[in-house]
PDB file of N, CA and C in Angstrom:
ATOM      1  N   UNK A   1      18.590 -40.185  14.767  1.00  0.00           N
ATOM      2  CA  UNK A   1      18.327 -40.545  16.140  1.00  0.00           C
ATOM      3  C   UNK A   1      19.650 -40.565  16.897  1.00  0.00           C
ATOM      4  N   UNK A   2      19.669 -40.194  18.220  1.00  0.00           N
ATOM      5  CA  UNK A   2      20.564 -40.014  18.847  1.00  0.00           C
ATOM      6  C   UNK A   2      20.925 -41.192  19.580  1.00  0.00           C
ATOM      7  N   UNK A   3      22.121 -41.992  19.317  1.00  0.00           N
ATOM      8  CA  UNK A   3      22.800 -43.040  19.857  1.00  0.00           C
ATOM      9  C   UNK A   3      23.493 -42.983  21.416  1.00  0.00           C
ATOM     10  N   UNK A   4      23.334 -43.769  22.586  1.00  0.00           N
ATOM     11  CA  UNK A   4      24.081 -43.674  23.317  1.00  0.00           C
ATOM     12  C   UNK A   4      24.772 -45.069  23.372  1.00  0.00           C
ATOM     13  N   UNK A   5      25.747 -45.517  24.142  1.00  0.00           N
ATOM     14  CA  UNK A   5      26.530 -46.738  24.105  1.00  0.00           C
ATOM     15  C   UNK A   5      27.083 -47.216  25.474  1.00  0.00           C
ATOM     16  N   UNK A   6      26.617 -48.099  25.620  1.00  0.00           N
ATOM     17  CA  UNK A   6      27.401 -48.915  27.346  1.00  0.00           C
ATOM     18  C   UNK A   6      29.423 -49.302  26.915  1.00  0.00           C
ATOM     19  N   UNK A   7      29.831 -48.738  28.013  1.00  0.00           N
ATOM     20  CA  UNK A   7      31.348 -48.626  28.101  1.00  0.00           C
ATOM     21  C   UNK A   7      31.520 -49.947  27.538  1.00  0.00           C
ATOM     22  N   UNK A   8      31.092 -51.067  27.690  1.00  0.00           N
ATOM     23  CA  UNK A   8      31.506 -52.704  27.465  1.00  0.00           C
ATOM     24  C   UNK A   8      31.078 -52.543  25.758  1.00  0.00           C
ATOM     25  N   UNK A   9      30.196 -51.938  25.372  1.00  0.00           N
ATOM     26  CA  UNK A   9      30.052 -51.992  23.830  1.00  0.00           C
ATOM     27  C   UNK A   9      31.376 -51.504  23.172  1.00  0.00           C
ATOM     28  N   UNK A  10      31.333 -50.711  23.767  1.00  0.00           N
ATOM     29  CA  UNK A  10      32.512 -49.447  22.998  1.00  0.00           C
ATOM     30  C   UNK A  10      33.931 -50.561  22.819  1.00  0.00           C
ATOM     31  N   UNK A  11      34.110 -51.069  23.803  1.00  0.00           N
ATOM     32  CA  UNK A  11      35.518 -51.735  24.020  1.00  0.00           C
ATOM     33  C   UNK A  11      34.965 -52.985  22.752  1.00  0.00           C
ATOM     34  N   UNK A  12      33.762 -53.549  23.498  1.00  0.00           N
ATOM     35  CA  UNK A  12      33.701 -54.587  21.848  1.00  0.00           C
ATOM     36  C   UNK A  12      33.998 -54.456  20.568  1.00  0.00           C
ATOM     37  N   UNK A  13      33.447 -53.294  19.997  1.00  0.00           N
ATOM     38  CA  UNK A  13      33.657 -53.015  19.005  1.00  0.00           C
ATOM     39  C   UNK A  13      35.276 -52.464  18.590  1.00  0.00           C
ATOM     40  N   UNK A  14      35.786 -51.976  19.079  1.00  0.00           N
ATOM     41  CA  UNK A  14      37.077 -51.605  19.313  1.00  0.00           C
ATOM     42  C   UNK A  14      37.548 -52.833  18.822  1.00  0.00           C
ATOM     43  N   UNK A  15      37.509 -53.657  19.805  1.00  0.00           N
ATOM     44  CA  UNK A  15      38.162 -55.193  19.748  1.00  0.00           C
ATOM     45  C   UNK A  15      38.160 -56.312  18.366  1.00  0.00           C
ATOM     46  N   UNK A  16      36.945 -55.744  17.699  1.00  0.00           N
ATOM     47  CA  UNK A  16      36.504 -56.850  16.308  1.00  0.00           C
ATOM     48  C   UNK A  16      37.617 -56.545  15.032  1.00  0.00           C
ATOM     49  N   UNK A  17      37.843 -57.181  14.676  1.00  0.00           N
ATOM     50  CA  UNK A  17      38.309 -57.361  13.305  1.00  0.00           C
ATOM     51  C   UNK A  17      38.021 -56.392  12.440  1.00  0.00           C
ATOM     52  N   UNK A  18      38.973 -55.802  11.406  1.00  0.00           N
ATOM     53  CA  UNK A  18      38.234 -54.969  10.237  1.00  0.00           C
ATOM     54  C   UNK A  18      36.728 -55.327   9.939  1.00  0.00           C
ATOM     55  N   UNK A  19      36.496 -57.049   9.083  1.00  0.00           N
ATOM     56  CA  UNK A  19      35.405 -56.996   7.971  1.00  0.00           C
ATOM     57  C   UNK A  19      34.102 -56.851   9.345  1.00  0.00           C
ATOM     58  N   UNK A  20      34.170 -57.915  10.590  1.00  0.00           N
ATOM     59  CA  UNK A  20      33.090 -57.724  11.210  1.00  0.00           C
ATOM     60  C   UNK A  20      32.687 -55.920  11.679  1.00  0.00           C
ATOM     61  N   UNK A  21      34.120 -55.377  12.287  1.00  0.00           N
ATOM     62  CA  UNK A  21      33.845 -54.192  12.495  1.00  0.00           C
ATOM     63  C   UNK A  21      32.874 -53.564  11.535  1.00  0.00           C
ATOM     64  N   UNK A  22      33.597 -53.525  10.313  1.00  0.00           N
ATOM     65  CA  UNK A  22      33.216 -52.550   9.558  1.00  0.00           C
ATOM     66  C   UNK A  22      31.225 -53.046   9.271  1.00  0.00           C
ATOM     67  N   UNK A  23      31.084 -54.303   9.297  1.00  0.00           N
ATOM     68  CA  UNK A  23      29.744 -54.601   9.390  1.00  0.00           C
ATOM     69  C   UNK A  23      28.672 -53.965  10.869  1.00  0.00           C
ATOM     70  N   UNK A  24      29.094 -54.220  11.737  1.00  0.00           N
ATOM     71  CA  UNK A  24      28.726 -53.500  12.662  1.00  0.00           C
ATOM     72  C   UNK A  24      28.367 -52.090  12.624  1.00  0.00           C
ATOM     73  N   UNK A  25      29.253 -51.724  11.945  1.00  0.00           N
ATOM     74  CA  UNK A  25      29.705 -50.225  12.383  1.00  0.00           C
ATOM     75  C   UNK A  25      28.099 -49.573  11.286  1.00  0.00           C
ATOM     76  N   UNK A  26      28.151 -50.211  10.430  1.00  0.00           N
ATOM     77  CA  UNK A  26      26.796 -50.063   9.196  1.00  0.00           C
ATOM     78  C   UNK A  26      25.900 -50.198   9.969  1.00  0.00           C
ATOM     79  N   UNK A  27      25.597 -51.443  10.463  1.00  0.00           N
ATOM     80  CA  UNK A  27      24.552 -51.686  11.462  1.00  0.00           C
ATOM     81  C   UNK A  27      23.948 -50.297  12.444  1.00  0.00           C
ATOM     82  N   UNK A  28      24.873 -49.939  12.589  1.00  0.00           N
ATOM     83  CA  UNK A  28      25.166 -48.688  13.835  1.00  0.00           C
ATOM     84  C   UNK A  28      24.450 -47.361  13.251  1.00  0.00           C
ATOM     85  N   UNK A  29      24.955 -47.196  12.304  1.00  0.00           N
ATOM     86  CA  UNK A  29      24.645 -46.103  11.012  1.00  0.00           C
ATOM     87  C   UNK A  29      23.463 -46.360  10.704  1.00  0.00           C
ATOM     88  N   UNK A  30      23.117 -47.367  10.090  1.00  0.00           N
ATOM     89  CA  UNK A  30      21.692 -47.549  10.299  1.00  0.00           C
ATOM     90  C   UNK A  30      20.465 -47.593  11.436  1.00  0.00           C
ATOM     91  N   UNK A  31      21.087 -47.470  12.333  1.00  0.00           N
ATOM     92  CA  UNK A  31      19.934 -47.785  13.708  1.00  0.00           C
ATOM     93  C   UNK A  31      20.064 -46.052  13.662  1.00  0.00           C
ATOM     94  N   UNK A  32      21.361 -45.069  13.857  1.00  0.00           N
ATOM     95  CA  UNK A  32      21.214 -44.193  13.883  1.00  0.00           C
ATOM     96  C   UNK A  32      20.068 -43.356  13.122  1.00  0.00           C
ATOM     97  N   UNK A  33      20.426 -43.137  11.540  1.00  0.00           N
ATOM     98  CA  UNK A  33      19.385 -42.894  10.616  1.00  0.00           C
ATOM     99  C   UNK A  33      18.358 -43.436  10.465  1.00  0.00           C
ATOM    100  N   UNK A  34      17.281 -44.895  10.801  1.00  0.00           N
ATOM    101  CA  UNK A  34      16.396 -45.088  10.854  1.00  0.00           C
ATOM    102  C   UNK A  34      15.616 -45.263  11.797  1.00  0.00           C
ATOM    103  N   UNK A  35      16.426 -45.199  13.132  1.00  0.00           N
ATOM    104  CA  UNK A  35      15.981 -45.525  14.480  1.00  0.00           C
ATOM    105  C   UNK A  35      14.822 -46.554  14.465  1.00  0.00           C
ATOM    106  N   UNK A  36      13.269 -45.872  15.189  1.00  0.00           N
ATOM    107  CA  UNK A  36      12.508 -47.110  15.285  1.00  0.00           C
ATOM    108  C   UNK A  36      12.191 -47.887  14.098  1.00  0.00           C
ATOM    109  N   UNK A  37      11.946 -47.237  13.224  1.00  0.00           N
ATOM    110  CA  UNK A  37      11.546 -48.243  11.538  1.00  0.00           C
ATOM    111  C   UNK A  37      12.433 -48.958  11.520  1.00  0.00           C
ATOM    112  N   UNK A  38      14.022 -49.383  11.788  1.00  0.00           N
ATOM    113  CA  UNK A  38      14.605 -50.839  11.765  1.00  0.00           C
ATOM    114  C   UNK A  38      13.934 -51.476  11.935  1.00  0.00           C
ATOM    115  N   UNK A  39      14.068 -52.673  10.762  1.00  0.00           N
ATOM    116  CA  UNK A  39      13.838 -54.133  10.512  1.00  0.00           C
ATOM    117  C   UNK A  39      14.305 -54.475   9.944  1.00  0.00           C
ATOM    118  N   UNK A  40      14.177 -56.406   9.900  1.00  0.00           N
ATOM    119  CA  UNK A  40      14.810 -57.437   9.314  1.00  0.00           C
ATOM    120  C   UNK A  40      15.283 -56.794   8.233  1.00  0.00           C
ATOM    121  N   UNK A  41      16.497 -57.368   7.774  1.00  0.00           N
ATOM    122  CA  UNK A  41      17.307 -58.289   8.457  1.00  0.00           C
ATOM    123  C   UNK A  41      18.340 -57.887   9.279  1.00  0.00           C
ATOM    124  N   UNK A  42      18.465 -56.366   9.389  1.00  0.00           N
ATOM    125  CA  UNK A  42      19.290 -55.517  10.286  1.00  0.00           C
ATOM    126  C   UNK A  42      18.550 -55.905  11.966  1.00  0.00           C
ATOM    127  N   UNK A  43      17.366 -55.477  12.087  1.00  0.00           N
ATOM    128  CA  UNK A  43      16.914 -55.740  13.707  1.00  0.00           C
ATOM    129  C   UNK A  43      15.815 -56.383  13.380  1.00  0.00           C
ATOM    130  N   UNK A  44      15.912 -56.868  15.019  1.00  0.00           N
ATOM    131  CA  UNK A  44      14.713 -57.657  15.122  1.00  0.00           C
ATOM    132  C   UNK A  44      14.041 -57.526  16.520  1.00  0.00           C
ATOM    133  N   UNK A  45      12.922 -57.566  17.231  1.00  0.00           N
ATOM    134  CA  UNK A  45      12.848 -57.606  18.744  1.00  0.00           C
ATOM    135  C   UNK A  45      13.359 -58.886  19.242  1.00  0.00           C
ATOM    136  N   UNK A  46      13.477 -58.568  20.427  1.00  0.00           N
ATOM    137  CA  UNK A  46      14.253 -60.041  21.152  1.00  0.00           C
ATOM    138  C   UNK A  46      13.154 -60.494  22.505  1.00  0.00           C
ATOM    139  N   UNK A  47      12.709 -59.025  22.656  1.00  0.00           N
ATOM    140  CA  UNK A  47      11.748 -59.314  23.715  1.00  0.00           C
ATOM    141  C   UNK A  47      11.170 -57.996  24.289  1.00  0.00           C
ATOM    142  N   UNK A  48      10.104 -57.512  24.826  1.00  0.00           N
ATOM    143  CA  UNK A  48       9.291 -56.572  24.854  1.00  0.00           C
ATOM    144  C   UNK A  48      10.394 -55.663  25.370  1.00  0.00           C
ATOM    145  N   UNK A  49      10.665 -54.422  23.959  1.00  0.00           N
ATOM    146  CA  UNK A  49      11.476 -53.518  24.297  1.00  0.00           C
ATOM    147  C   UNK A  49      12.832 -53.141  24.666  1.00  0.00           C
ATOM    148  N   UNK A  50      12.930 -54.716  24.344  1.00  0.00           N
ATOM    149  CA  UNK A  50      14.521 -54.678  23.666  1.00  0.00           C
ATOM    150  C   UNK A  50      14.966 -55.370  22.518  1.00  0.00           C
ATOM    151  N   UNK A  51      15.657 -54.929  21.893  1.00  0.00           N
ATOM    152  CA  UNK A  51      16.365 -55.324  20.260  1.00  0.00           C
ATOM    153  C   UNK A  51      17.315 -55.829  19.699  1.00  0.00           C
ATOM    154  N   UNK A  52      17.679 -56.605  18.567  1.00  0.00           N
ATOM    155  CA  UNK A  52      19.241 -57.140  18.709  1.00  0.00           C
ATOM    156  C   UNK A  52      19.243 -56.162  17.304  1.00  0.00           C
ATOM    157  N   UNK A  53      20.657 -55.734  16.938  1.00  0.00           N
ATOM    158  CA  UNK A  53      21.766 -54.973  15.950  1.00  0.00           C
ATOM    159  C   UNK A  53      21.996 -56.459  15.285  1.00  0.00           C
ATOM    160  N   UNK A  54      21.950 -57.101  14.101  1.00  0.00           N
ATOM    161  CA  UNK A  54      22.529 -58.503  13.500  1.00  0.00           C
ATOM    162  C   UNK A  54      22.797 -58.638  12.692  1.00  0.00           C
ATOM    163  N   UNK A  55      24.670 -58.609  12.824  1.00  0.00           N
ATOM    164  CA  UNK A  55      25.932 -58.375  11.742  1.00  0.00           C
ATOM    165  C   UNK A  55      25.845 -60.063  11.804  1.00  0.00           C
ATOM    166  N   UNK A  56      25.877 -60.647  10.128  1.00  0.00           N
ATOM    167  CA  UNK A  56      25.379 -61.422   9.396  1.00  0.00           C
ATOM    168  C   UNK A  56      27.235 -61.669   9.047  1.00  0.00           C
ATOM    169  N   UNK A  57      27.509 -62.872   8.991  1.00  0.00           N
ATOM    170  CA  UNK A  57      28.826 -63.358   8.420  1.00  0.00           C
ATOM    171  C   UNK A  57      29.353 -64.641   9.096  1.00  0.00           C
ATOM    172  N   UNK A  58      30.989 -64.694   8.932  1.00  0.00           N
ATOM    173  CA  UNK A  58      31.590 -65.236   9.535  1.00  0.00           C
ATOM    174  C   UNK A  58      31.505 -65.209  10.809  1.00  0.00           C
ATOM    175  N   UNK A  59      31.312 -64.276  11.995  1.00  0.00           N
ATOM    176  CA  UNK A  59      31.322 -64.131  13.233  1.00  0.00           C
ATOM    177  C   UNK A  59      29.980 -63.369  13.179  1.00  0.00           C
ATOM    178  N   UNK A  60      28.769 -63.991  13.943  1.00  0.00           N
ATOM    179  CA  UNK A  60      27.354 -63.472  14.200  1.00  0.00           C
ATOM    180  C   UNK A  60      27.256 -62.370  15.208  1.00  0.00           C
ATOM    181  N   UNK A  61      27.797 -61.307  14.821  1.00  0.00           N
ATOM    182  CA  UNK A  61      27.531 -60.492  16.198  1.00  0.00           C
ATOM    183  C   UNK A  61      26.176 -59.614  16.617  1.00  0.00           C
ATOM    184  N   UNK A  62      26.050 -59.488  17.501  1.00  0.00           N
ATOM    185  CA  UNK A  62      24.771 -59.459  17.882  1.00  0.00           C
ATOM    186  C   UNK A  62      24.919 -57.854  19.250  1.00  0.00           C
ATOM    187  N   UNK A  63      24.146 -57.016  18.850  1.00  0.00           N
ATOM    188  CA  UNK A  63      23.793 -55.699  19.893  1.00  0.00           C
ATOM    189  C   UNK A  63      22.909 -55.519  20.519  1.00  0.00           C
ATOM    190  N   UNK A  64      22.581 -55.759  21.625  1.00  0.00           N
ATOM    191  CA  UNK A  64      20.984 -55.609  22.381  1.00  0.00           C
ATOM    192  C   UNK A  64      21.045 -54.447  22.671  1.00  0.00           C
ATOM    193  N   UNK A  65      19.715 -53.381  22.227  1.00  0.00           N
ATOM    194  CA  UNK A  65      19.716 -52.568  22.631  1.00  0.00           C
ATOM    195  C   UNK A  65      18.155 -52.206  22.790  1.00  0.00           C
ATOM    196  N   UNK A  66      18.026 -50.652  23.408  1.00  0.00           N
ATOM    197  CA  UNK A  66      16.476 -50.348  23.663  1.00  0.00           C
ATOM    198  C   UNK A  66      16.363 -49.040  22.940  1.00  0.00           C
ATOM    199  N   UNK A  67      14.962 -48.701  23.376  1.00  0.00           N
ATOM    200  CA  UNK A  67      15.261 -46.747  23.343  1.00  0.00           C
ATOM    201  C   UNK A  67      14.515 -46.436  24.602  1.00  0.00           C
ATOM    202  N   UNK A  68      15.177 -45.188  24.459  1.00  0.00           N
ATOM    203  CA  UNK A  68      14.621 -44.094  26.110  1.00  0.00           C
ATOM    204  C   UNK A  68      14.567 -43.104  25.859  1.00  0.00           C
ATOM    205  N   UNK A  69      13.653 -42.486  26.128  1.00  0.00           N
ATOM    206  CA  UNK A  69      13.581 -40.778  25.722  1.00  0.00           C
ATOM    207  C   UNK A  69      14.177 -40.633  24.386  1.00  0.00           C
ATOM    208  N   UNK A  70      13.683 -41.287  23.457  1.00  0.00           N
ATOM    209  CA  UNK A  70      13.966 -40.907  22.076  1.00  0.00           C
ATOM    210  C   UNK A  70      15.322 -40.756  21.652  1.00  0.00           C
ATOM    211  N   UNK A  71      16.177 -41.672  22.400  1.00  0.00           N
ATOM    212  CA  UNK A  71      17.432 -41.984  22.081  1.00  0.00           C
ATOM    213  C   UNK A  71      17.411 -43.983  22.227  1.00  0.00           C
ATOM    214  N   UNK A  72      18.539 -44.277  21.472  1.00  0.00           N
ATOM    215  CA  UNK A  72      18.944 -45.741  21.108  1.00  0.00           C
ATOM    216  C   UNK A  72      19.795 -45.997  21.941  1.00  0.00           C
ATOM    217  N   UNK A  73      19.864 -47.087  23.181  1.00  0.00           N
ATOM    218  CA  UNK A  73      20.740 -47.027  23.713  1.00  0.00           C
ATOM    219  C   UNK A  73      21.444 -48.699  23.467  1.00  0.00           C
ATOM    220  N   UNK A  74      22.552 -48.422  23.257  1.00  0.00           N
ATOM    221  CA  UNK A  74      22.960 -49.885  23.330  1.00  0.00           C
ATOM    222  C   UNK A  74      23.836 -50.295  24.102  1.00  0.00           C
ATOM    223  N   UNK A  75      23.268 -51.571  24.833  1.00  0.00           N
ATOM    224  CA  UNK A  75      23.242 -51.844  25.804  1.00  0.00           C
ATOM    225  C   UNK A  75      24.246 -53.286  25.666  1.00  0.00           C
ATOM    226  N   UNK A  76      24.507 -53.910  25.243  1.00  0.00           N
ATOM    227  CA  UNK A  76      25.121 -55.241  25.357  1.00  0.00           C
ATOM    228  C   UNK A  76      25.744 -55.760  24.215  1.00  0.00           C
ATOM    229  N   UNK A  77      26.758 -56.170  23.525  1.00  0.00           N
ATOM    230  CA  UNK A  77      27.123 -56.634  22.205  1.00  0.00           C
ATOM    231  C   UNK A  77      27.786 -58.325  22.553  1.00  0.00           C
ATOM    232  N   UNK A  78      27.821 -59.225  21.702  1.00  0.00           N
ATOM    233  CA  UNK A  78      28.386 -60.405  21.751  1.00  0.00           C
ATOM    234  C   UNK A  78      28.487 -60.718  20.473  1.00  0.00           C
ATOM    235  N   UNK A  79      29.188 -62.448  20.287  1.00  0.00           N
ATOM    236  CA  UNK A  79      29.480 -63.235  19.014  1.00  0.00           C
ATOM    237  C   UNK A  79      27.756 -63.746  19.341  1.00  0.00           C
ATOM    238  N   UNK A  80      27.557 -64.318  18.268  1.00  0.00           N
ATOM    239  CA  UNK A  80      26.409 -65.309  18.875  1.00  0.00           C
ATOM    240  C   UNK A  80      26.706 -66.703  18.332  1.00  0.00           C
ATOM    241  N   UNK A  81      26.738 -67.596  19.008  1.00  0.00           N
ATOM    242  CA  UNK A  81      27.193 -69.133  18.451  1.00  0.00           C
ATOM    243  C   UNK A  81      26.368 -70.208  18.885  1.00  0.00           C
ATOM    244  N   UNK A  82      24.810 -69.770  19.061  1.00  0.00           N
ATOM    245  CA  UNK A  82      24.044 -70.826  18.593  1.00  0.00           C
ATOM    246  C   UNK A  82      22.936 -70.245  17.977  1.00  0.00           C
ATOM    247  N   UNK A  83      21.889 -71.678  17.875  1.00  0.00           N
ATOM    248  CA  UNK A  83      20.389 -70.550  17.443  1.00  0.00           C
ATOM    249  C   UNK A  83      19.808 -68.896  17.999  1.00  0.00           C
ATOM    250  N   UNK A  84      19.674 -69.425  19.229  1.00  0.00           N
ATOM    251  CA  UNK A  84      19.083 -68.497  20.034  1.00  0.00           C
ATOM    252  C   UNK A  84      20.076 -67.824  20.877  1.00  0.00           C
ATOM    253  N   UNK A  85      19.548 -66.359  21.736  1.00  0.00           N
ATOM    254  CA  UNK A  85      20.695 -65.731  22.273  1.00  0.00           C
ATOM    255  C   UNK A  85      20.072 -66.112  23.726  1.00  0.00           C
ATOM    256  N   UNK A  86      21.506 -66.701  24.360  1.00  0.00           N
ATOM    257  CA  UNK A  86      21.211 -66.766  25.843  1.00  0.00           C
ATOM    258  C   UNK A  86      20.856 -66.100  26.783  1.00  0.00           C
ATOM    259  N   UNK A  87      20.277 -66.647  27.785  1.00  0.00           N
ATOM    260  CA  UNK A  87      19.162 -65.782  28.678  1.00  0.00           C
ATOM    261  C   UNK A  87      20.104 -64.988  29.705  1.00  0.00           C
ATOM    262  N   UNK A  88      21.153 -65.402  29.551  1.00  0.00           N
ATOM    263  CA  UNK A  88      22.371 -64.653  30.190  1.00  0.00           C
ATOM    264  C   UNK A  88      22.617 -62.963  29.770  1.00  0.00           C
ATOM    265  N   UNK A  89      22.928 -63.016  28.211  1.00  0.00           N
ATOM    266  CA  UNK A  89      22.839 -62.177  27.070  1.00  0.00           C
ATOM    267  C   UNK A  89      21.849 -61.048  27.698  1.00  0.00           C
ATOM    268  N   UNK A  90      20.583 -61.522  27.098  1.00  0.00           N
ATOM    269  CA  UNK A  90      19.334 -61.062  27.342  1.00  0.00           C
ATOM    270  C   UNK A  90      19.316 -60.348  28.639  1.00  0.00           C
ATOM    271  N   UNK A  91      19.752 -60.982  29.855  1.00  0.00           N
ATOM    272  CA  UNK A  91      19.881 -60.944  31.325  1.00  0.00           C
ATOM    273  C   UNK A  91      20.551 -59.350  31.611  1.00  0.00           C
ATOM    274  N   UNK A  92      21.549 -60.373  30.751  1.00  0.00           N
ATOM    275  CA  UNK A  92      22.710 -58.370  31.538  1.00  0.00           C
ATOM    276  C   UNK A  92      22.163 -57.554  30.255  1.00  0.00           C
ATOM    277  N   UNK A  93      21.782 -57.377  29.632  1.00  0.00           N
ATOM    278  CA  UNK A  93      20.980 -56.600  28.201  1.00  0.00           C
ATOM    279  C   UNK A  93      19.905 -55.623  29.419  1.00  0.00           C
ATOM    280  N   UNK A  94      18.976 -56.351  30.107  1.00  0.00           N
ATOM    281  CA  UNK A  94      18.007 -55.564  30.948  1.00  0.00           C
ATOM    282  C   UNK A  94      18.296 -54.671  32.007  1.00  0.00           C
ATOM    283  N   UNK A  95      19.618 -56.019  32.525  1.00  0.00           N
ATOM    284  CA  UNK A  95      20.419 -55.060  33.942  1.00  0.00           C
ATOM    285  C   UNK A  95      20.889 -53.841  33.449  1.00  0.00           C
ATOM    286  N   UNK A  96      21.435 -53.523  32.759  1.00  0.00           N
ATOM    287  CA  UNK A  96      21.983 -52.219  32.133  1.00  0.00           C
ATOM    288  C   UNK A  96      21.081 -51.656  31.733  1.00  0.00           C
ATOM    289  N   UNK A  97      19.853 -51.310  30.997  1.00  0.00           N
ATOM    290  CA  UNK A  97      18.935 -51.171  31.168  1.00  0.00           C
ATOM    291  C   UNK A  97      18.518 -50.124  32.243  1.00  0.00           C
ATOM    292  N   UNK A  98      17.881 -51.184  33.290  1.00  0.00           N
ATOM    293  CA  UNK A  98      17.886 -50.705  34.511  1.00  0.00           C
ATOM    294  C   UNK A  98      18.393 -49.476  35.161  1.00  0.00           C
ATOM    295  N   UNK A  99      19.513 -49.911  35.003  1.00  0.00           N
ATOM    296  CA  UNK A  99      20.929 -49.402  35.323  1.00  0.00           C
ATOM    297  C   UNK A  99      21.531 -47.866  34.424  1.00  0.00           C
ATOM    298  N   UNK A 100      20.843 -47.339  33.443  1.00  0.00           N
ATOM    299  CA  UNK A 100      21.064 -46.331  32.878  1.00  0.00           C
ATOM    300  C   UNK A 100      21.933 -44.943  33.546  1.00  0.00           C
ATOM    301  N   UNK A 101      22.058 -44.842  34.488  1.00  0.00           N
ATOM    302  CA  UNK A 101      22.766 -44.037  35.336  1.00  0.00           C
ATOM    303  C   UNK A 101      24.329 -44.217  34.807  1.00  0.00           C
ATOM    304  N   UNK A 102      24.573 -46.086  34.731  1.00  0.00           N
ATOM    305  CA  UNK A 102      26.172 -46.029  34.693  1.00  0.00           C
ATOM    306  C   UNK A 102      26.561 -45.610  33.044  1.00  0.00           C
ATOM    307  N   UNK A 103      25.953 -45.529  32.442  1.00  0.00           N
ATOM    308  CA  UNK A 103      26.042 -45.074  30.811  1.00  0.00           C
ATOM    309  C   UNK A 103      26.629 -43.886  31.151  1.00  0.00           C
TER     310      UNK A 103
END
């Protein structure tokens, strides 16, 4: 499946540490090669038609993403440091979304 990526992802990942990187980066590989069949404990839905990427460790990082025209787009990355992901998160996750033009 064909991956696209929001400019703010790209720089995230850039930014992480070897071990989280390199967890991510699997994550990534996997959404690629399995696209919609991801599931637990790699993805999960977050909310109608959009998805979180969930690198498991020391630092919880977390990828919201969707699909569109039969591509994966990911749309938002963070740490996550509580239970649930904030509606903030979620928030700019849709705006971009939306917003597919600036990709």
């Amino acid at each position: 499946m064909e991956l696209r990526y929001h400019k703010e992802v790209v720089k995230f990942i850039a930014a992480l540490d070897k071990i989280p990187k390199g967890k991510v980066l699997r994550l990534v590989d996997h959404l690629e090669k399995f696209g919609f069949t991801l599931r637990m404990p790699d993805s999960k839905p977050v909310t109608s038609g959009l998805f979180e990427l969930r690198a498991r460790g020391i630092l919880e990082v977390r990828i919201l993403y969707a699909f569109k025209d039969g591509k994966a787009i990911l749309l938002h990355a963070f740490v996550k440091k509580t239970g649930t992901i904030a509606r903030s998160d979620i928030a700019l996750a849709l705006q971009r979304y939306r917003a597919l033009d600036v990709l």
